[in-house]
N, C-alpha and C. Protein backbone atom coordinates (compact mmCIF):
# COMPACT_ATOMS: atom_id res chain seq x y z
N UNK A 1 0.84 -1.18 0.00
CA UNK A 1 0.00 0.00 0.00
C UNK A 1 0.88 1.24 0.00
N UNK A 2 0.67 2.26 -0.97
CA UNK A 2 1.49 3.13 -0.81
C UNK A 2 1.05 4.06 0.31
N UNK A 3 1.63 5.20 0.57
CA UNK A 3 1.60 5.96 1.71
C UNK A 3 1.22 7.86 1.01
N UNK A 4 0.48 8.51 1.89
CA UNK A 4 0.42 9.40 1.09
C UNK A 4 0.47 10.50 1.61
N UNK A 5 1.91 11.48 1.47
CA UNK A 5 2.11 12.41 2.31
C UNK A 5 2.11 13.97 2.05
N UNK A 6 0.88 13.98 1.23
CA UNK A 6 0.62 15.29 1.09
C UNK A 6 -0.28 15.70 2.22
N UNK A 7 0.87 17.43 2.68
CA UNK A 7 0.39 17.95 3.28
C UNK A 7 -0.99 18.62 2.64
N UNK A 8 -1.70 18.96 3.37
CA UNK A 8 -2.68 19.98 3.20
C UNK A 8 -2.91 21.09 4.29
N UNK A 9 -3.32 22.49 3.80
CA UNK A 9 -3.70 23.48 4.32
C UNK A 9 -5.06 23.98 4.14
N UNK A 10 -5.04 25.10 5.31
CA UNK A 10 -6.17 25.88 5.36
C UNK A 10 -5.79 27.19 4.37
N UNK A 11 -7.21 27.13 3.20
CA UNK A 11 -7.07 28.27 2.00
C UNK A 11 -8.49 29.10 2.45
N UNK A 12 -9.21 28.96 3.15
CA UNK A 12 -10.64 29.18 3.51
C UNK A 12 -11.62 28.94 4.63
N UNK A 13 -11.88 30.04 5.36
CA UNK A 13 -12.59 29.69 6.61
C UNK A 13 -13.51 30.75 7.07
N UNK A 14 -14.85 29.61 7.13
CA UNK A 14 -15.97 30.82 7.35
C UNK A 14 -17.28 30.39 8.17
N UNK A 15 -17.91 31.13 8.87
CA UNK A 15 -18.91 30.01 9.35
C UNK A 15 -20.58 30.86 8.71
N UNK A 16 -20.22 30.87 7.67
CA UNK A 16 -21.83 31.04 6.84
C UNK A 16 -21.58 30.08 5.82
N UNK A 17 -22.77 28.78 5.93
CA UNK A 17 -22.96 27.62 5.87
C UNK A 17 -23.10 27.74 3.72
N UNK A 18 -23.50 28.97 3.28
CA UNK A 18 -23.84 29.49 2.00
C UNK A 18 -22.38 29.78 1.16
N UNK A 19 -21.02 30.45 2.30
CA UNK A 19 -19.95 30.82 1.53
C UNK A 19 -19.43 29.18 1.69
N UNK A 20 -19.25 28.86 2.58
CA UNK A 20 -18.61 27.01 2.39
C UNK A 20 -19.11 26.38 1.17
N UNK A 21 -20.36 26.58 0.73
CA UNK A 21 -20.81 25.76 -0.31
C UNK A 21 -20.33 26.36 -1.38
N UNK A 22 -20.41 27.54 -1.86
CA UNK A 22 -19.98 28.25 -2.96
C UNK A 22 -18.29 27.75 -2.90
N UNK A 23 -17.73 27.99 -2.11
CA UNK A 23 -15.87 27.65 -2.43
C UNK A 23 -16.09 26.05 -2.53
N UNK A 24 -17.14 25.51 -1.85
CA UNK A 24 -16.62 23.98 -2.20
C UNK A 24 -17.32 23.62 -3.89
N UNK A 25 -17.94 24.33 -4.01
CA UNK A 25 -18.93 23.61 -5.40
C UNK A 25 -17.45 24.64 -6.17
N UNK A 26 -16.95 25.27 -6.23
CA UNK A 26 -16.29 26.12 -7.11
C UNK A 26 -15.03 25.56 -7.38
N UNK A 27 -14.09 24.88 -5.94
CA UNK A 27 -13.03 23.91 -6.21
C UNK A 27 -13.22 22.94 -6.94
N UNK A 28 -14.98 22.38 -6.61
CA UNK A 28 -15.13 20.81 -7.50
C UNK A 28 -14.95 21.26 -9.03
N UNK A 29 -15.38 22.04 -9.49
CA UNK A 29 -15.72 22.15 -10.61
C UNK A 29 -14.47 22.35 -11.35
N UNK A 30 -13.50 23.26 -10.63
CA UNK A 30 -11.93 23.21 -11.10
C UNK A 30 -10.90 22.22 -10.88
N UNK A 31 -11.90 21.10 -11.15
CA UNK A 31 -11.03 19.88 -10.18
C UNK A 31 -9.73 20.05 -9.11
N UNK A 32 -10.08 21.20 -7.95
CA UNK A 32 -8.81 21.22 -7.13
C UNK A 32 -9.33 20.05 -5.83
N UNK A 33 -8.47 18.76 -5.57
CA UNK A 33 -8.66 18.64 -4.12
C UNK A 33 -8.52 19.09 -3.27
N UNK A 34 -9.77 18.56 -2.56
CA UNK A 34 -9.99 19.44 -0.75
C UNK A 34 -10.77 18.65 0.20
N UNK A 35 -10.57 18.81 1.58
CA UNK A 35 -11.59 18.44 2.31
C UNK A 35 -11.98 19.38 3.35
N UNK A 36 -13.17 18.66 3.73
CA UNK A 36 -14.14 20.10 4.62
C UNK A 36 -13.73 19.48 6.22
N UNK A 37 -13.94 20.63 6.84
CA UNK A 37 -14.04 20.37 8.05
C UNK A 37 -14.75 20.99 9.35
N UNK A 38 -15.41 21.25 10.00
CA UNK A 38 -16.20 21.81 11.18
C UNK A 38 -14.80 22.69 12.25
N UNK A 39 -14.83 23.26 12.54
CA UNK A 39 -14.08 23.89 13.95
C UNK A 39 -15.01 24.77 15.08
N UNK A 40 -14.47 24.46 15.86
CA UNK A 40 -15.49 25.51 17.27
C UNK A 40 -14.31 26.42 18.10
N UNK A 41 -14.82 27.22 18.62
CA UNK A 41 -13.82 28.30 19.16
C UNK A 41 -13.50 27.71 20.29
N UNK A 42 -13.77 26.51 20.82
CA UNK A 42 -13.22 25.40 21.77
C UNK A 42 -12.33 24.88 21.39
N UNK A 43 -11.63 24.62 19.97
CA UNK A 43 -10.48 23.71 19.46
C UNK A 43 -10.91 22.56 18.81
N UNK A 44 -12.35 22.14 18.75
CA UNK A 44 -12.11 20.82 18.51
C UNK A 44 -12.34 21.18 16.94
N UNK A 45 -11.98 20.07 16.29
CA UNK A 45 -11.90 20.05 14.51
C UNK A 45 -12.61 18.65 14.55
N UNK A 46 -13.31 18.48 13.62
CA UNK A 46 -13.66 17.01 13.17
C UNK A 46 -14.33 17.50 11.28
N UNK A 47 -14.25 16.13 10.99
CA UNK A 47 -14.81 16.08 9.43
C UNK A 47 -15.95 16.89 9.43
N UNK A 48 -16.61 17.66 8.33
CA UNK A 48 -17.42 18.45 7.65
C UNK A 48 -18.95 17.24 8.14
N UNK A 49 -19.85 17.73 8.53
CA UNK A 49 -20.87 17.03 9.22
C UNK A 49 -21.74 16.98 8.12
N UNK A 50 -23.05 15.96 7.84
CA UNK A 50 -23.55 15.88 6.84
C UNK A 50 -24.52 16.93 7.10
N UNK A 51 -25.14 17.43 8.11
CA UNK A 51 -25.71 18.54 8.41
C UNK A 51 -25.36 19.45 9.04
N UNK A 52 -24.17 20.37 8.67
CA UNK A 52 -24.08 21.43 9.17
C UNK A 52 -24.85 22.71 9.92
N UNK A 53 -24.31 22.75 10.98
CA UNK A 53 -25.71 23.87 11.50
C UNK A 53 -25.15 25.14 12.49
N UNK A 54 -25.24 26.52 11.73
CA UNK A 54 -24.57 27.18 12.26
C UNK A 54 -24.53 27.92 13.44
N UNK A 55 -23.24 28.26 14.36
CA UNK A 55 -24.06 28.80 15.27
C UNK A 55 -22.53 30.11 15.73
N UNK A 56 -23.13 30.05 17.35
CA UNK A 56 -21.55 31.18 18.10
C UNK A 56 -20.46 29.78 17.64
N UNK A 57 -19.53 30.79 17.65
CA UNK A 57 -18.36 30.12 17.40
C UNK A 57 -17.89 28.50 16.44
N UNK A 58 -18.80 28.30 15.70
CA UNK A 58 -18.56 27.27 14.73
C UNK A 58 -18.74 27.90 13.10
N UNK A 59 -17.41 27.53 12.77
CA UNK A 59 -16.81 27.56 10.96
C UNK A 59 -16.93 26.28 10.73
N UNK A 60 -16.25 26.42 8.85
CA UNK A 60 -16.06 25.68 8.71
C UNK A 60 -14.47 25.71 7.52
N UNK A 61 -13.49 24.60 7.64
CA UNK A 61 -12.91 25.36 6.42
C UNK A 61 -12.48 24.49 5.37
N UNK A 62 -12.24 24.61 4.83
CA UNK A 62 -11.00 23.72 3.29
C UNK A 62 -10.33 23.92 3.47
N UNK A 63 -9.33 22.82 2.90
CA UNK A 63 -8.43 22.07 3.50
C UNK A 63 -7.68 21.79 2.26
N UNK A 64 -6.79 22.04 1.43
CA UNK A 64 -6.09 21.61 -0.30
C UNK A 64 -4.80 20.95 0.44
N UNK A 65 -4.13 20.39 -0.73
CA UNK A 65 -3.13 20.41 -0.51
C UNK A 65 -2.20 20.92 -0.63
N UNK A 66 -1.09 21.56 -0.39
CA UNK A 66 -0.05 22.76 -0.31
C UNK A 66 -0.02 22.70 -1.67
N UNK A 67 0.60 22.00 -2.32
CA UNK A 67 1.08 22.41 -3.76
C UNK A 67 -0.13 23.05 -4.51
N UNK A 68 -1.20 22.83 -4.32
CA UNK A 68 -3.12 23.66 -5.05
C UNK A 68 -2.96 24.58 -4.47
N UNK A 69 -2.34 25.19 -3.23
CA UNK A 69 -3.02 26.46 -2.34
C UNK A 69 -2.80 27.71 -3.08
N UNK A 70 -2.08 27.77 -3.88
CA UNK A 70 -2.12 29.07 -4.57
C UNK A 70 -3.24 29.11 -5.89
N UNK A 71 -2.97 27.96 -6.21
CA UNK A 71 -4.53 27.98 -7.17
C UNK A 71 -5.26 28.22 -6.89
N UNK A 72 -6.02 27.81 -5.64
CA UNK A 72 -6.89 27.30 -5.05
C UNK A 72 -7.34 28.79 -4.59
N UNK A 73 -6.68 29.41 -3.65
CA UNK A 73 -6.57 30.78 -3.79
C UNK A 73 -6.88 31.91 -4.40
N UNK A 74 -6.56 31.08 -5.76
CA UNK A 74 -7.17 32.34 -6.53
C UNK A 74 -7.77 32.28 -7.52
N UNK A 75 -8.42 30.92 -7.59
CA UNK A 75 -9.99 30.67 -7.71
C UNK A 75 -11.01 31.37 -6.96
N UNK A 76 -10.72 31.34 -5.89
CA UNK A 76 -11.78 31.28 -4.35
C UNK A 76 -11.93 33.20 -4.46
N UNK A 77 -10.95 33.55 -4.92
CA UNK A 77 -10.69 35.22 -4.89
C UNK A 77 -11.50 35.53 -5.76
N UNK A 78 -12.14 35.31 -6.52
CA UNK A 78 -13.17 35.70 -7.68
C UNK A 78 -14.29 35.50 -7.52
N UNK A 79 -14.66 34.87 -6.36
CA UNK A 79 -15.97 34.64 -5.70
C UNK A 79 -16.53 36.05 -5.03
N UNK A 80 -17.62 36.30 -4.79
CA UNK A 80 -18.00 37.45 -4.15
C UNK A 80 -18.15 37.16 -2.38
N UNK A 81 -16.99 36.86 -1.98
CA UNK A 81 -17.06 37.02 -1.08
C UNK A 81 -15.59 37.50 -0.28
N UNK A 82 -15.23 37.38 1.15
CA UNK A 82 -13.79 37.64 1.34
C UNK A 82 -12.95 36.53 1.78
N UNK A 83 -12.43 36.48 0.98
CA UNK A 83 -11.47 34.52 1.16
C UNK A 83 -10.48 34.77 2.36
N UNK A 84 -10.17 36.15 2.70
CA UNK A 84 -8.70 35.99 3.33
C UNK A 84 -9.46 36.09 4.87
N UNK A 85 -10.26 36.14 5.44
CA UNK A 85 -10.70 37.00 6.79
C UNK A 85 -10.62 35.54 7.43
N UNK A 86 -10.29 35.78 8.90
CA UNK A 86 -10.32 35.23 9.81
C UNK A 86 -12.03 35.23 10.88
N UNK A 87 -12.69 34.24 10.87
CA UNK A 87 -13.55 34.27 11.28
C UNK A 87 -14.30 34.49 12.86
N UNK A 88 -14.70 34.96 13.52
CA UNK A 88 -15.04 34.92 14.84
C UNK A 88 -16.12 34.58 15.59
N UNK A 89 -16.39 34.67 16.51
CA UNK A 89 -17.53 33.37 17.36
C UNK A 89 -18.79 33.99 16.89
N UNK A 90 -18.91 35.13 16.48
CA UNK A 90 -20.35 35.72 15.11
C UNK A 90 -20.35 35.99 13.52
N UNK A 91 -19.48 35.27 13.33
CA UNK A 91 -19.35 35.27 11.99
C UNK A 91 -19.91 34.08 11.08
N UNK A 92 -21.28 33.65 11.59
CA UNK A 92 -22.36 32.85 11.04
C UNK A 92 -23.20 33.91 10.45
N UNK A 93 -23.40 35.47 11.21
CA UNK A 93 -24.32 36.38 10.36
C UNK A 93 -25.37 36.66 11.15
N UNK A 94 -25.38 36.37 12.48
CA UNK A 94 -26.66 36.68 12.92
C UNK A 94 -26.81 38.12 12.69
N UNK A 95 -28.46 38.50 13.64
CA UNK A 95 -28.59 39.85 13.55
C UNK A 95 -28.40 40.48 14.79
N UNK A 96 -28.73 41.41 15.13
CA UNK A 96 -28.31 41.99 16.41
C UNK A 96 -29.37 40.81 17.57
N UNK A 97 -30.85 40.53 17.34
CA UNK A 97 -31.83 40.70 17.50
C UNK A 97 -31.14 39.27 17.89
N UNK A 98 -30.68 38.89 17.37
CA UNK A 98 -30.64 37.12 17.34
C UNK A 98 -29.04 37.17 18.97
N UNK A 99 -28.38 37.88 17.95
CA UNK A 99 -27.16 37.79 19.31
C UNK A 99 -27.66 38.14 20.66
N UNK A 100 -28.68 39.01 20.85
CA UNK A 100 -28.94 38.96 21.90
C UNK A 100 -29.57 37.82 22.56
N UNK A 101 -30.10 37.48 21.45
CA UNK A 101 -31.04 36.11 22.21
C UNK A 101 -30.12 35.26 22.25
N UNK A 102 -28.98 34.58 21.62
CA UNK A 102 -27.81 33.70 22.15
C UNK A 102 -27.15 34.02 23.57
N UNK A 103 -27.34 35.11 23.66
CA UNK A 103 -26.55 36.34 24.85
C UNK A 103 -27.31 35.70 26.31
N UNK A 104 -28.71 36.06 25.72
CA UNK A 104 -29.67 35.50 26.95
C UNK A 104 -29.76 34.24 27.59
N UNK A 105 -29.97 33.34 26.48
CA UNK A 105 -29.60 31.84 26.34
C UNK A 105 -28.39 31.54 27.63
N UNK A 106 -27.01 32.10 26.54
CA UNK A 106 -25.85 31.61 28.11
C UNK A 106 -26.40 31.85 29.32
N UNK A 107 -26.83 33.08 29.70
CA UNK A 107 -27.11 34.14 30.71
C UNK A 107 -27.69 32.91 31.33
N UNK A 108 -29.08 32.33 31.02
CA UNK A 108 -29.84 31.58 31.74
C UNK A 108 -29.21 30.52 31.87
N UNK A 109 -28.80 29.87 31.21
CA UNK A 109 -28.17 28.89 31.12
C UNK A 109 -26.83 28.79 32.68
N UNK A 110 -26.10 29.75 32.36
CA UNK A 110 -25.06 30.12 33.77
C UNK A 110 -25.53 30.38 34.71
N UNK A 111 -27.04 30.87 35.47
CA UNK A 111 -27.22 31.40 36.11
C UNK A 111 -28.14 29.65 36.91
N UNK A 112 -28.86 29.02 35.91
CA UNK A 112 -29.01 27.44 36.00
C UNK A 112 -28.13 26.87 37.14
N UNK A 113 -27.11 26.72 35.98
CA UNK A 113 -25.64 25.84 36.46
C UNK A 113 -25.56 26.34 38.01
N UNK A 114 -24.93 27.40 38.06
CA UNK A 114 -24.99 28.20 39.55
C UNK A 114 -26.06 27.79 40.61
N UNK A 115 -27.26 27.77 40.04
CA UNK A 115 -28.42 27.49 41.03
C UNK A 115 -28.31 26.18 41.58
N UNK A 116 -27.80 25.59 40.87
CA UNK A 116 -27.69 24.00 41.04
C UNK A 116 -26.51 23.64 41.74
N UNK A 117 -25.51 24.61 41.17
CA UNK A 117 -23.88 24.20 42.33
C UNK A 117 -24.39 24.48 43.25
N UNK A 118 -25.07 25.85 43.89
CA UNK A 118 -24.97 26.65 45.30
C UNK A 118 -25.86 25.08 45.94
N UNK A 119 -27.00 24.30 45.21
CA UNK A 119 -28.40 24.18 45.73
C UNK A 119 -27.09 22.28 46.41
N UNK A 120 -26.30 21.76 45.25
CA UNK A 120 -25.41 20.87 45.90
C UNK A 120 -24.73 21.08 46.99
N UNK A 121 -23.73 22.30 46.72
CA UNK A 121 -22.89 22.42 48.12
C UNK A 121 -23.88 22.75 49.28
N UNK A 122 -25.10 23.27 49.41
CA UNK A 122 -25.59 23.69 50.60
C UNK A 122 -26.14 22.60 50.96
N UNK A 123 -26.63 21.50 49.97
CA UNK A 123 -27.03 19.77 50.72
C UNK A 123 -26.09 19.17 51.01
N UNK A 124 -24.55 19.13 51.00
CA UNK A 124 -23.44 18.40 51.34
C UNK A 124 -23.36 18.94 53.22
N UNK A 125 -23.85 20.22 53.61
CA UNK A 125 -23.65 21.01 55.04
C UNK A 125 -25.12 21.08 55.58
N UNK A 126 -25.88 20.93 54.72
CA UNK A 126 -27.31 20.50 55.45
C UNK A 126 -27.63 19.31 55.58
């Protein structure tokens, strides 16, 4: 079995579920290889999910292999969108209207958690 040691890089990373599809249907078509992948602002990476679903802090990106990345590059640059940007934990697109309601979400959510530590440690002394 041979062995196969092409590196690959990141040429593209975004977490609006609409620009991933456009750079991936746009590489296929220029026959460049690539593969997709999911990331979260936690670190973890795993393969491109069959249902992607966007949210705070999850992209997604392509992946070529070094020797395509300049092609690949500047294919992706003729797209209407911005290939070079670094993405951040709102860069799925919400609206204001919506971030707040993610905002709220934690809020309750932390304030939960809390209710429940204080409500343990005070049954460990009661």
């Amino acid at each position: 079995m041979k062995s196969d040691d092409t590196n690959f890089m990141v040429i593209f990373r975004t977490g609006k579920s609409y620009e991933i599809e456009m750079a991936s249907n746009t590489l296929r078509e220029n026959d460049i290889p690539f593969h997709l992948q999911e990331e979260t602002s936690g670190g973890l990476k795993v393969a491109m999910p069959v249902r992607p679903s966007p949210g705070p802090g999850i992209w997604w990106s392509i992946h070529v292999p070094e020797e395509k990345a300049n092609e690949a590059k500047q294919i992706l640059s003729e797209l209407p969108m911005e290939v070079d940007t670094d993405p951040d934990i709102w860069h799925f697109g919400p609206t204001e209207r919506k971030k707040r309601g993610w905002k709220v979400f934690a809020a309750i959510m932390l304030l939960l958690f809390l209710a429940w530590l204080v409500k343990s440690v005070l049954g460990i002394f009661l």
